[in-house]
Protein backbone atom coordinates (compact mmCIF):
# COMPACT_ATOMS: atom_id res chain seq x y z
CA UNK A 1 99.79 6.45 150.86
CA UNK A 2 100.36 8.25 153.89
CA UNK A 3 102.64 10.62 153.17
CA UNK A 4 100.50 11.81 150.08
CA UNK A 5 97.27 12.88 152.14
CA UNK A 6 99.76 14.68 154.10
CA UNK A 7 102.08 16.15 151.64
CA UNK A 8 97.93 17.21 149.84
CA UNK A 9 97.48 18.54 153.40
CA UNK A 10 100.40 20.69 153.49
CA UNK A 11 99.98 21.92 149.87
CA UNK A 12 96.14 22.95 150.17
CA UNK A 13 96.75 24.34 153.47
CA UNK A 14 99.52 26.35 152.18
CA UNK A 15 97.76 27.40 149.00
CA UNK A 16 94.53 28.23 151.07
CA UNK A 17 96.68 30.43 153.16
CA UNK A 18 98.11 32.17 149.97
CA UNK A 19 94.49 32.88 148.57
CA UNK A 20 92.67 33.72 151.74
CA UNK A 21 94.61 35.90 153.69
CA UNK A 22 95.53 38.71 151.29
CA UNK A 23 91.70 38.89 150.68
CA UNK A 24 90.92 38.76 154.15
CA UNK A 25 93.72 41.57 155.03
CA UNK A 26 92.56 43.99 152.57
CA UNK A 27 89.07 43.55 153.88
CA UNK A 28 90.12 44.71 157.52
CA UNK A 29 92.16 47.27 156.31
CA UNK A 30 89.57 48.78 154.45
CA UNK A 31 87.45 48.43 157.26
CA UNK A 32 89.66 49.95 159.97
CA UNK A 33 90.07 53.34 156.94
CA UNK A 34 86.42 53.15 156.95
CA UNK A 35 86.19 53.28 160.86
CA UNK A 36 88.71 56.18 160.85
CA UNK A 37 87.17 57.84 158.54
CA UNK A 38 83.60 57.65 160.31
CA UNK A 39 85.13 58.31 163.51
CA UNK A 40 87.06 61.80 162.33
CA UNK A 41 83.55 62.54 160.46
CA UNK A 42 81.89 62.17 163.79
CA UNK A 43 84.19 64.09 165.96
CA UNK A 44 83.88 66.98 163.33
CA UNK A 45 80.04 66.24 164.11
CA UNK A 46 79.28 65.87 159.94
CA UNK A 47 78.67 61.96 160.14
CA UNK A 48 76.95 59.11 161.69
CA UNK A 49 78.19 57.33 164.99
CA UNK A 50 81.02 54.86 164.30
CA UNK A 51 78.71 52.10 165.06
CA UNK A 52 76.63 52.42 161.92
CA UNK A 53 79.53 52.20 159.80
CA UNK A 54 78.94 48.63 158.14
CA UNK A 55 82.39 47.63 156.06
CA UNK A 56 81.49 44.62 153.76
CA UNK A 57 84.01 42.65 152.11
CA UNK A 58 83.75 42.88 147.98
CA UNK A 59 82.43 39.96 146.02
CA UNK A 60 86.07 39.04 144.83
CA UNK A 61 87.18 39.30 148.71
CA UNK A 62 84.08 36.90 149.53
CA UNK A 63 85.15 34.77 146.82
CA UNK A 64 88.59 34.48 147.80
CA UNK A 65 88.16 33.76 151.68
CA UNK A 66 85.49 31.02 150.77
CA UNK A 67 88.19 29.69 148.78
CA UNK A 68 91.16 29.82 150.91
CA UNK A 69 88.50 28.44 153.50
CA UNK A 70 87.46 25.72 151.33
CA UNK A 71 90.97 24.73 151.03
CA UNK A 72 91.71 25.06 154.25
CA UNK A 73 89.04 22.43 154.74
CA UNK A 74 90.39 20.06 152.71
CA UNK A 75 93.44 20.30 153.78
CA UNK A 76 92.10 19.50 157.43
CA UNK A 77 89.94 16.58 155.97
CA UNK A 78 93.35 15.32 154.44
CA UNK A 79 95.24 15.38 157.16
CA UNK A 80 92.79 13.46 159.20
CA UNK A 81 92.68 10.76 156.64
CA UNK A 82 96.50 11.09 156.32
CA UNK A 83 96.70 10.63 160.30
CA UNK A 84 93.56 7.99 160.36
CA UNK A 85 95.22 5.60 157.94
CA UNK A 86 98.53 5.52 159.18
């Protein structure tokens, strides 16, 4: 019994990984083209200060980190069960 909250653990761990972080990269990268962007604007003195610049993550970016985060989650709430019962 064991061995199956921790083989869950490794699985939804692994999975949350595999939803999550793609979302989560694409989100900063956007971001940092956003900043650059801003920044170059600003230098060229036709935009706002780079502080203003607010970068949100999409709703299906959103929806994927609370997912991989959700997983990530269980897979931490397995592994303590896993670890608790043995």
């Amino acid at each position: 019994m064991t061995w199956a909250f921790l083989a869950i653990a490794l699985v939804s761990g692994a999975v949350g990984l595999a939803v999550g972080l793609p979302a989560w990269r694409s989100w900063q990268a956007r971001a940092a083209r956003g900043r650059n962007a801003e920044r170059y604007l600003t230098w060229r003195g036709r935009g706002d200060p780079p502080e203003t610049a607010d970068m949100q993550a999409t709703s299906a970016e959103r929806r994927r980190i609370a997912v991989g985060a959700a997983l990530g989650a269980a897979a931490i709430a397995c592994l303590v069960i896993g670890l608790a019962a043995g």
